[in-house]
Protein backbone atom coordinates (compact mmCIF):
# COMPACT_ATOMS: atom_id res chain seq x y z
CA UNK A 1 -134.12 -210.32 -58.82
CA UNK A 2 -130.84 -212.26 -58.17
CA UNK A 3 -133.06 -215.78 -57.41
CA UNK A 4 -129.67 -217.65 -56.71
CA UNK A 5 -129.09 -214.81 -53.52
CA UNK A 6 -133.00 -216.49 -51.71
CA UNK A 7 -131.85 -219.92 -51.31
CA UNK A 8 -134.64 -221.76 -49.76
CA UNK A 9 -136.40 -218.87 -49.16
CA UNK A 10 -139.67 -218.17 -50.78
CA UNK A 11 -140.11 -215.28 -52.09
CA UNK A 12 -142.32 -213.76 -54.68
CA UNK A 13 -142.38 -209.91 -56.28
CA UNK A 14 -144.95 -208.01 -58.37
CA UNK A 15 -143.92 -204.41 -59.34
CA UNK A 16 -147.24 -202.09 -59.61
CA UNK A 17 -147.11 -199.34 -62.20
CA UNK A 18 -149.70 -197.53 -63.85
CA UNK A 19 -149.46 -195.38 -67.57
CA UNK A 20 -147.75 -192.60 -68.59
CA UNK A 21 -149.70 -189.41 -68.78
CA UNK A 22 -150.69 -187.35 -71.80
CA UNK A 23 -149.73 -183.58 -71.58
CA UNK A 24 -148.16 -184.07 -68.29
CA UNK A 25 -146.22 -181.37 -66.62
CA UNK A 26 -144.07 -180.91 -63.18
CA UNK A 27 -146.33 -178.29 -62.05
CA UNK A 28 -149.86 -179.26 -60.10
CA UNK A 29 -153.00 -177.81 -59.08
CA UNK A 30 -154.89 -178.78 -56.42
CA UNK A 31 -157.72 -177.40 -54.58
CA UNK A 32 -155.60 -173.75 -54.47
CA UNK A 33 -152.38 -175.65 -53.63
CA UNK A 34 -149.75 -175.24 -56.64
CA UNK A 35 -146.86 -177.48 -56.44
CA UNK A 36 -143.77 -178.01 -59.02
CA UNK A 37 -142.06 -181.06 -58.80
CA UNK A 38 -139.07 -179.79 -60.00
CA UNK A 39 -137.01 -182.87 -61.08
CA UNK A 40 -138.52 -183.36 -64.66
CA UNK A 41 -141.02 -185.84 -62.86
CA UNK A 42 -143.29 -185.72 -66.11
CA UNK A 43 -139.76 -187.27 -68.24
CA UNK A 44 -141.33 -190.43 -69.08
CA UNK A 45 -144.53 -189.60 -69.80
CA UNK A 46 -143.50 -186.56 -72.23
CA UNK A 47 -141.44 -189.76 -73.86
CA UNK A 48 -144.66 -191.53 -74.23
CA UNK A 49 -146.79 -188.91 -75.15
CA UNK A 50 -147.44 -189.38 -78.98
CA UNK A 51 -147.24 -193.14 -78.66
CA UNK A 52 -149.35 -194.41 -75.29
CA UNK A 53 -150.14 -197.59 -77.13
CA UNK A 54 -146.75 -198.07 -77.77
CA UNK A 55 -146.01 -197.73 -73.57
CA UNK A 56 -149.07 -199.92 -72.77
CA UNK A 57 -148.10 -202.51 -75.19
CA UNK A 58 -144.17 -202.73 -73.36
CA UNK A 59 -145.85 -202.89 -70.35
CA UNK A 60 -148.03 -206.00 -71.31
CA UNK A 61 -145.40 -207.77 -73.14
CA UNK A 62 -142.90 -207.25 -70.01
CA UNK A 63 -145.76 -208.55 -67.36
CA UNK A 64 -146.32 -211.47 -70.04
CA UNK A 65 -142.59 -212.69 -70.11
CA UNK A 66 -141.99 -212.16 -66.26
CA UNK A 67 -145.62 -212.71 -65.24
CA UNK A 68 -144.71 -209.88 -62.05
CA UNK A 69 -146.00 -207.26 -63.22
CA UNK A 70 -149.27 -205.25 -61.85
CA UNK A 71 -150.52 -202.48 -64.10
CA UNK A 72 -153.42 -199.88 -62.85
CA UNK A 73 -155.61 -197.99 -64.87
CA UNK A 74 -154.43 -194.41 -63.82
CA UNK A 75 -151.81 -192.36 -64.69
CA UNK A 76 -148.33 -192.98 -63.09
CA UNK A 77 -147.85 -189.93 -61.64
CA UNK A 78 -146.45 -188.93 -58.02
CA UNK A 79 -149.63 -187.40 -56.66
CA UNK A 80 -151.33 -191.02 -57.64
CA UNK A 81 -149.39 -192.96 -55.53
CA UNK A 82 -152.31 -193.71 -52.83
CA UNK A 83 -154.30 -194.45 -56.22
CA UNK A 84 -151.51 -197.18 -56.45
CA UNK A 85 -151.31 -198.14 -52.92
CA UNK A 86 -155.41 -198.52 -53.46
CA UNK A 87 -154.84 -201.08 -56.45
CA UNK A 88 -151.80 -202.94 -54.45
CA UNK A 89 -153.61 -203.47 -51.21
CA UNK A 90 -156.67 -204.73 -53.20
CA UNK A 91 -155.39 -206.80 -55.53
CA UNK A 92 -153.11 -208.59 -52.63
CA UNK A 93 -156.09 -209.04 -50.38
CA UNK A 94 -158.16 -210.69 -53.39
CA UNK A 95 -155.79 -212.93 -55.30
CA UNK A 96 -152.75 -213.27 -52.33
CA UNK A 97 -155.02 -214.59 -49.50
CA UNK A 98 -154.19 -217.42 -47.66
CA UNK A 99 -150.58 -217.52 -49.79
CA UNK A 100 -148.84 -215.72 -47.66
CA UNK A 101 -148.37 -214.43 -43.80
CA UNK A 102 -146.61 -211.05 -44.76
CA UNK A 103 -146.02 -208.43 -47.22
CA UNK A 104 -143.00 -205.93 -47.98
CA UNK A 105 -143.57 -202.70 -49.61
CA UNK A 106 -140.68 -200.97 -51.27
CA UNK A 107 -140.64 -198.28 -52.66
CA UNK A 108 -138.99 -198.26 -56.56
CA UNK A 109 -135.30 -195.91 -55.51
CA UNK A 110 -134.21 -198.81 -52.61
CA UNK A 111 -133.28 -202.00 -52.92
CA UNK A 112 -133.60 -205.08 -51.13
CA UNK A 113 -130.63 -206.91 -49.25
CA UNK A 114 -131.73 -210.13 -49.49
CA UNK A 115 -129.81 -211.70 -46.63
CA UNK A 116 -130.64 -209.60 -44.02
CA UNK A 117 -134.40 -209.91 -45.86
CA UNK A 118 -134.76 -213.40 -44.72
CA UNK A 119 -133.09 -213.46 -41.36
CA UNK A 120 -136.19 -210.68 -40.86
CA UNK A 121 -138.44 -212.67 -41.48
CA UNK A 122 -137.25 -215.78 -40.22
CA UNK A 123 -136.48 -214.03 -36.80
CA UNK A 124 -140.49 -212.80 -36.54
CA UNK A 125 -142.88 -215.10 -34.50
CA UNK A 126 -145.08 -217.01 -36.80
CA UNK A 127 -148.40 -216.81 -34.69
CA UNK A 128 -148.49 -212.95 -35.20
CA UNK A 129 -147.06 -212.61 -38.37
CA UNK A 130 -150.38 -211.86 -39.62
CA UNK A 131 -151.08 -209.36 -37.60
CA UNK A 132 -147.15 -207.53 -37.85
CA UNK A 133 -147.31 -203.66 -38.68
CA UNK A 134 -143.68 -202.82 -38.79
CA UNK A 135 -141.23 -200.19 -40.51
CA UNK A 136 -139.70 -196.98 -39.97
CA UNK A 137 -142.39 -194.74 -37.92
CA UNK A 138 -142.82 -190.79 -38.53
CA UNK A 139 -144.63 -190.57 -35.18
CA UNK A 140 -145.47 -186.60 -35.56
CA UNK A 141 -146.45 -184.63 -38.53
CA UNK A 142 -147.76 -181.41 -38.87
CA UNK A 143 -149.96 -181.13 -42.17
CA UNK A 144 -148.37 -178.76 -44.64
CA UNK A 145 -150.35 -176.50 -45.86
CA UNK A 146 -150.44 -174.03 -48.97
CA UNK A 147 -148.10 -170.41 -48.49
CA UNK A 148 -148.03 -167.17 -50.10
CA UNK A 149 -145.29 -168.48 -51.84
CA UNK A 150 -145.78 -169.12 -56.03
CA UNK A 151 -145.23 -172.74 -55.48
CA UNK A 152 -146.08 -175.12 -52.26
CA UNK A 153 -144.32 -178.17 -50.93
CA UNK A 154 -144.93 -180.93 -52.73
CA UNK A 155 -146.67 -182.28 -49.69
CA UNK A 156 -149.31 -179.04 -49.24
CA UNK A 157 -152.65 -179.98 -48.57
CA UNK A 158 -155.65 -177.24 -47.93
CA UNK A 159 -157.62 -176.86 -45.05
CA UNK A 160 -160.64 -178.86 -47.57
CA UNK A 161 -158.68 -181.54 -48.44
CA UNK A 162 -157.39 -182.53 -44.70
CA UNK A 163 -158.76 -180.25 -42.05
CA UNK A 164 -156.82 -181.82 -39.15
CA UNK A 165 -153.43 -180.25 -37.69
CA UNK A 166 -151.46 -183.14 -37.32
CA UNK A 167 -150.94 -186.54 -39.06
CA UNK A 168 -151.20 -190.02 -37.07
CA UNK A 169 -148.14 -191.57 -37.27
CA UNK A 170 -147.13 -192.92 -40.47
CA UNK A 171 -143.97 -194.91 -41.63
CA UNK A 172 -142.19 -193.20 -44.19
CA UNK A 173 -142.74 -194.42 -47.43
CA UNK A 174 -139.04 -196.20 -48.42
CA UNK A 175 -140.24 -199.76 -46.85
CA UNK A 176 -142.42 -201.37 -44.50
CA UNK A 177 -143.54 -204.96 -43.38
CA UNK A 178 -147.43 -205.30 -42.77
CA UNK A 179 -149.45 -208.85 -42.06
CA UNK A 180 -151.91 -209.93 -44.19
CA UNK A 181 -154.53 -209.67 -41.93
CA UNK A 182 -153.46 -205.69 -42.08
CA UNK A 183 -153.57 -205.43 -45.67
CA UNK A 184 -156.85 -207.18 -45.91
CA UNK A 185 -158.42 -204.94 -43.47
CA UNK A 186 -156.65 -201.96 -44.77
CA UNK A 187 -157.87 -202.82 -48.22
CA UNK A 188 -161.57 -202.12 -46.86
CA UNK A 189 -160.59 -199.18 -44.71
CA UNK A 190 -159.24 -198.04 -47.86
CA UNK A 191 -163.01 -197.60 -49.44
CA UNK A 192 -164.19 -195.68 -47.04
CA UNK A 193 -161.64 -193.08 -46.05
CA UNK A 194 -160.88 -189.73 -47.42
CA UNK A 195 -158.59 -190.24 -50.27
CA UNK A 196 -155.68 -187.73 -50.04
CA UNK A 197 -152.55 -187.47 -52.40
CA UNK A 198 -150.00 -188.42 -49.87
CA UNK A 199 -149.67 -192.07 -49.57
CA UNK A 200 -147.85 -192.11 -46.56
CA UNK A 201 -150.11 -190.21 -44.83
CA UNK A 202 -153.12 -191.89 -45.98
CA UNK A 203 -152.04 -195.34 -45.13
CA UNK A 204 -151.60 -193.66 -41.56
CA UNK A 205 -154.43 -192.37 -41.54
CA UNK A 206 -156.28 -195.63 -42.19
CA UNK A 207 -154.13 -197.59 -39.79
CA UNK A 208 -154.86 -195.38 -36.94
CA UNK A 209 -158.76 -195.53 -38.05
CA UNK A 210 -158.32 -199.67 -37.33
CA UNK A 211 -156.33 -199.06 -33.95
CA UNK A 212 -153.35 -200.55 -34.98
CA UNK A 213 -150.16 -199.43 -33.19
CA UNK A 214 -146.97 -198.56 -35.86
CA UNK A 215 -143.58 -200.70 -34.62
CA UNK A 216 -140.46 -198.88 -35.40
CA UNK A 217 -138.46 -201.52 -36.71
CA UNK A 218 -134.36 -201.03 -36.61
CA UNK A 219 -133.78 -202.76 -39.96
CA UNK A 220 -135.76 -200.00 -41.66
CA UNK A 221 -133.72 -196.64 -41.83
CA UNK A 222 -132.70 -193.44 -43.84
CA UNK A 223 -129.21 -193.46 -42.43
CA UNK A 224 -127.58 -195.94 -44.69
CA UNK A 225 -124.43 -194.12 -43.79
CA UNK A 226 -123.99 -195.51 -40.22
CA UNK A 227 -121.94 -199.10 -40.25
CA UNK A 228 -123.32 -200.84 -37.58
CA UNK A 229 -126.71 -200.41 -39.47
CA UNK A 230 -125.56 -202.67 -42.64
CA UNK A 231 -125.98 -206.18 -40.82
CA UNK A 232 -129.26 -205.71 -40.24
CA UNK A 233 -130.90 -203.09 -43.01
CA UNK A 234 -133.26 -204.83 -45.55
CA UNK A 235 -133.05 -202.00 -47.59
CA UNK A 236 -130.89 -199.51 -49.05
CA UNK A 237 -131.18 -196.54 -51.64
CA UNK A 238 -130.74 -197.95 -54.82
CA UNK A 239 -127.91 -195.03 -55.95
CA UNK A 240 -125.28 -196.78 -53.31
CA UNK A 241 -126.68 -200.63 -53.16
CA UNK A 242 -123.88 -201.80 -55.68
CA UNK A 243 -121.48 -200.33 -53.18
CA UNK A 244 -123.00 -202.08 -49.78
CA UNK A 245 -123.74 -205.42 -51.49
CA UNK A 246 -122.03 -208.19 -53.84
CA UNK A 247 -124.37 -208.69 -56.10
CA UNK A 248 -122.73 -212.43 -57.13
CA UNK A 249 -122.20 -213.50 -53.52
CA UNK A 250 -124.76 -211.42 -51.47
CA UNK A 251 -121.61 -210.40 -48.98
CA UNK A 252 -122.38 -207.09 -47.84
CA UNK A 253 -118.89 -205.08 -48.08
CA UNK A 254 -117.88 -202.07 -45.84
CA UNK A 255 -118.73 -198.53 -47.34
């Protein structure tokens, strides 16, 4: 992860991934909602098909060397990403406490900027670190919901599965900062809410069920394109970060 770009800043990753899926296809079924992915989603897992083992035994070798690694016991497929979010939250609130006053999720298609990373952090006041909840908010949502169409969005949900019109707000799902004190209790909340198959949603969901406001935070954004946003972004879609950043020097260039 570029360790010569952090300095004096300490900084640890752990990528979470689960297995690839036997007989996996781009098209889903759930609860009278169809959806197909339509980008050959299932790719990796048709690679891995015939030869699991083979996948699990990478993975283990890969978290052996680099000793970053998290790996869940569910298939890695989109619509288990809240199964993953589960494992993450958990697994941080068990074996991270009292190591650390904050968290950054990322999702895997954006970078970090590492420079712009730490004067983040650094710039946050230490006695509510802890307690920080901040990203890019989605502050209304109206729940999708299955159509007469042969295929629904990939976000569709039925009437069963989430019964509510609206979402709480929820930050969308490329990055987000949260205190440990919020992942600890979210890691609880977790257990005992209504597990549904959009991540972003759910973690919503649980946040507003623990009265915690959302902080839209300027450095988080989907706009890469605007110039004035590159000082401060800490990250950046993955397809143009070798563009926006010098990967030797950690100079951000114009774009």
């Amino acid at each position: 992860m570029k360790s010569h770009l952090w300095k004096d800043f300490r900084i640890r990753f752990v990528f979470v991934v689960g297995l690839p899926t036997p007989n996996e296809t781009d098209v889903y079924h759930f609860d009278g909602v169809t959806v197909n992915l339509g980008r050959n989603a299932s790719g990796l897992s048709k690679l891995y098909e015939n030869s699991r083992w083979i996948a699990a035994k990478k993975l283990s070798d890969e978290s052996g060397k680099f000793n970053d690694m998290l790996v869940g016991s569910f298939h890695d497929t989109y619509f288990n990403l809240t199964s993953k979010m589960m494992l993450s939250y958990r697994w941080a609130a068990t074996f991270c406490k009292g190591q650390t006053p904050l968290y950054l999720f990322v999702d895997d298609d954006y970078a970090l900027l590492p420079e712009n990373t730490i004067r983040l952090i650094r710039s946050l006041n230490v006695s509510v670190s802890r307690s920080t909840v901040g990203g890019l908010v989605h502050y209304t949502s109206v729940v999708a919901r299955p159509s007469k169409e042969k295929f629904g969005l990939k976000w569709s949900v039925s009437v069963h599965e989430y019964p509510w019109d609206y979402y709480p707000p929820y930050f969308y799902g490329i990055g987000y900062l949260l205190g440990s004190d919020i992942v600890s209790d979210a890691s609880v909340a977790m257990a005992f809410t209504q597990n549904i198959r959009i991540d972003d949603s759910f973690l919503g969901i649980v946040l507003s069920r623990l009265n915690r406001t959302l902080t839209n935070m300027k450095e988080f954004s989907l706009d890469e394109s605007i110039q004035e946003n590159k000082s401060c972004l800490v990250i950046i879609d993955i397809d143009i970060a070798d563009d926006v950043i010098n990967w030797k020097t950690g100079d951000i260039m114009n774009y």
